[in-house]
Protein backbone atom coordinates (compact mmCIF):
# COMPACT_ATOMS: atom_id res chain seq x y z
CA UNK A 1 9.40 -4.12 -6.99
CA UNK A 2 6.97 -7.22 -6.44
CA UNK A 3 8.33 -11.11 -7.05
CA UNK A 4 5.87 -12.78 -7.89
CA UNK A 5 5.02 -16.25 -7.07
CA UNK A 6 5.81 -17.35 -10.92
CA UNK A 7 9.15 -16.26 -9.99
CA UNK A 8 9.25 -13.04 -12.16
CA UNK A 9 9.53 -9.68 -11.30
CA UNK A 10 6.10 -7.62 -12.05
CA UNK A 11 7.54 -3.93 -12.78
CA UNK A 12 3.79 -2.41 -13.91
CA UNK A 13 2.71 -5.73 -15.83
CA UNK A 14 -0.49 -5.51 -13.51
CA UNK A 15 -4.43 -5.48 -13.60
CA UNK A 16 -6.42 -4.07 -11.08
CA UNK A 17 -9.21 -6.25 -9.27
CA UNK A 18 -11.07 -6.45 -6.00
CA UNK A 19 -11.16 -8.51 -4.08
CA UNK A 20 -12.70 -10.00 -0.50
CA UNK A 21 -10.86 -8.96 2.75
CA UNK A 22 -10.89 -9.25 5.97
CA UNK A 23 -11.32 -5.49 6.37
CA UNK A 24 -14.02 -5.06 3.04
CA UNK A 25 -15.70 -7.41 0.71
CA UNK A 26 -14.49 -4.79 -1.80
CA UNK A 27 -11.38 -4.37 -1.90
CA UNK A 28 -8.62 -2.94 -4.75
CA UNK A 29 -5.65 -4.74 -5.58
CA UNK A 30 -3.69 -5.72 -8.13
CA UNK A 31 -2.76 -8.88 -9.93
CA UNK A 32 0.29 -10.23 -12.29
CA UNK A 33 -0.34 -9.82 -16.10
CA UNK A 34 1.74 -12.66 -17.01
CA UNK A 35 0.44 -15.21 -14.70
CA UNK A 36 -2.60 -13.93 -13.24
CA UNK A 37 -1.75 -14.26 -9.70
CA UNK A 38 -3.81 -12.17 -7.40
CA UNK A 39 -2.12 -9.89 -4.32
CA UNK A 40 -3.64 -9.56 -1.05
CA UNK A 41 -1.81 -7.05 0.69
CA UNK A 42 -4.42 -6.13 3.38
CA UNK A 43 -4.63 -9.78 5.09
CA UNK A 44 -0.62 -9.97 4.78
CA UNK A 45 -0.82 -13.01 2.01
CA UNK A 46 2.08 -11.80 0.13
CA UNK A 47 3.27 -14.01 -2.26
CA UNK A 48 5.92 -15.93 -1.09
CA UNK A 49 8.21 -18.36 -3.43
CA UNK A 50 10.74 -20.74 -2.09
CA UNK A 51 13.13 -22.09 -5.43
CA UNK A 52 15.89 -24.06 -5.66
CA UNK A 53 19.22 -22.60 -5.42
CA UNK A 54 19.39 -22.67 -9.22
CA UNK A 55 16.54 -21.02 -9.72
CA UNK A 56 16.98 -18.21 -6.96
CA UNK A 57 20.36 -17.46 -8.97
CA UNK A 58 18.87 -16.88 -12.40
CA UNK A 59 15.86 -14.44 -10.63
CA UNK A 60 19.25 -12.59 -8.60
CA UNK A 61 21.41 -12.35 -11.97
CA UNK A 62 18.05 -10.53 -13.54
CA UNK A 63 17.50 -8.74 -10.33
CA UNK A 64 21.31 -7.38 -10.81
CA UNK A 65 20.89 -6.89 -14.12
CA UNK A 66 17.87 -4.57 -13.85
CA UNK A 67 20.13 -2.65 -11.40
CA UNK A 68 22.85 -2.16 -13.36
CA UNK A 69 25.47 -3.90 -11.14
CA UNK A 70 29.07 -4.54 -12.87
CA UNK A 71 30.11 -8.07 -12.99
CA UNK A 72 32.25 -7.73 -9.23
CA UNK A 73 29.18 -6.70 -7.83
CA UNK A 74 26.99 -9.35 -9.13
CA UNK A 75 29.58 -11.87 -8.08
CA UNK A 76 29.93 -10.74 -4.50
CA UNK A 77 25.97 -10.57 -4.68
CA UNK A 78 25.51 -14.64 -5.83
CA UNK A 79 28.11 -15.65 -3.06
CA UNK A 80 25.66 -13.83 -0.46
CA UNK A 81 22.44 -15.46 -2.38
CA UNK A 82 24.58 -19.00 -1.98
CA UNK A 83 25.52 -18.24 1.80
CA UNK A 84 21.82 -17.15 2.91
CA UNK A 85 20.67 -19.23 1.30
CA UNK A 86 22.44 -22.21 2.70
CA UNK A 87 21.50 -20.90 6.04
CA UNK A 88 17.90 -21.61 6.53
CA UNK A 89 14.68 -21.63 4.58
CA UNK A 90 13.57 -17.85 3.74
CA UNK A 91 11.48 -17.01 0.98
CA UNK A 92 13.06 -15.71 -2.68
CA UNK A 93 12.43 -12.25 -1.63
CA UNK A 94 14.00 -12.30 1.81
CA UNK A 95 17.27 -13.80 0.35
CA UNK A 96 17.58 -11.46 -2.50
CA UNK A 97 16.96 -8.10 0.16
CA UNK A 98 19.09 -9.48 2.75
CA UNK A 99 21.51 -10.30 -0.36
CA UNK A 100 21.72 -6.65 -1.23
CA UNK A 101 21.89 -5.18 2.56
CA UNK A 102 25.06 -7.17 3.08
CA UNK A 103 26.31 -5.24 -0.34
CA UNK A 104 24.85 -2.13 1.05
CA UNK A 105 21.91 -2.15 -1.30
CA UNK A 106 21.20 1.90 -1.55
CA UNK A 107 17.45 1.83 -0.33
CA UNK A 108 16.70 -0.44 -3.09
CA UNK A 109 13.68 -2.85 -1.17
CA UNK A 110 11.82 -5.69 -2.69
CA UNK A 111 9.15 -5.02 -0.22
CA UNK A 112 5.90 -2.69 -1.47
């Protein structure tokens, strides 16, 4: 699962494209169907998205909700979103995977 830097989640609403790398002036990749944002996954430009605290909770209470967490778990989840979150300045996508190691997350990665 990709966040995007429009703050949603892409889940297969993608177009393929190529692109200029480092490595090939050609290269495949993928971009975001709702926004049109453009990954580069070979240089290591992921996206990364930085939101308010407000804003990180309404992409975690989707995130949950896509994952079928009961309401306990998706409170102790927002509590670890506020505490990391508190702690330093990490992208979206850090907070949310550290979020759900903490709650022993089952493999589930944000990472691709």
């Amino acid at each position: 699962m990709i966040l995007c830097e429009c703050g949603e989640f892409v889940e297969g609403r993608t177009f393929k494209v190529y692109i200029e790398t480092s490595s090939n002036p050609s290269t495949a990749t993928i971009g975001h169907r709702d926004c049109g944002f453009i990954f580069d996954f070979i240089d290591g430009n992921a996206p990364k998205k930085y939101s308010s605290k407000k804003e990180l909770k309404v992409l975690a209470v989707r995130f949950a909700k896509k994952r079928k967490m009961d309401y306990a778990s998706i409170e102790r989840f927002l509590i670890e979103i506020d505490r990391i979150k508190s702690c330093g300045r990490l992208p979206d996508s850090e907070v949310l995977l550290q979020a759900l190691e903490k709650l022993g997350g089952n493999g589930v990665s944000l990472r691709q």
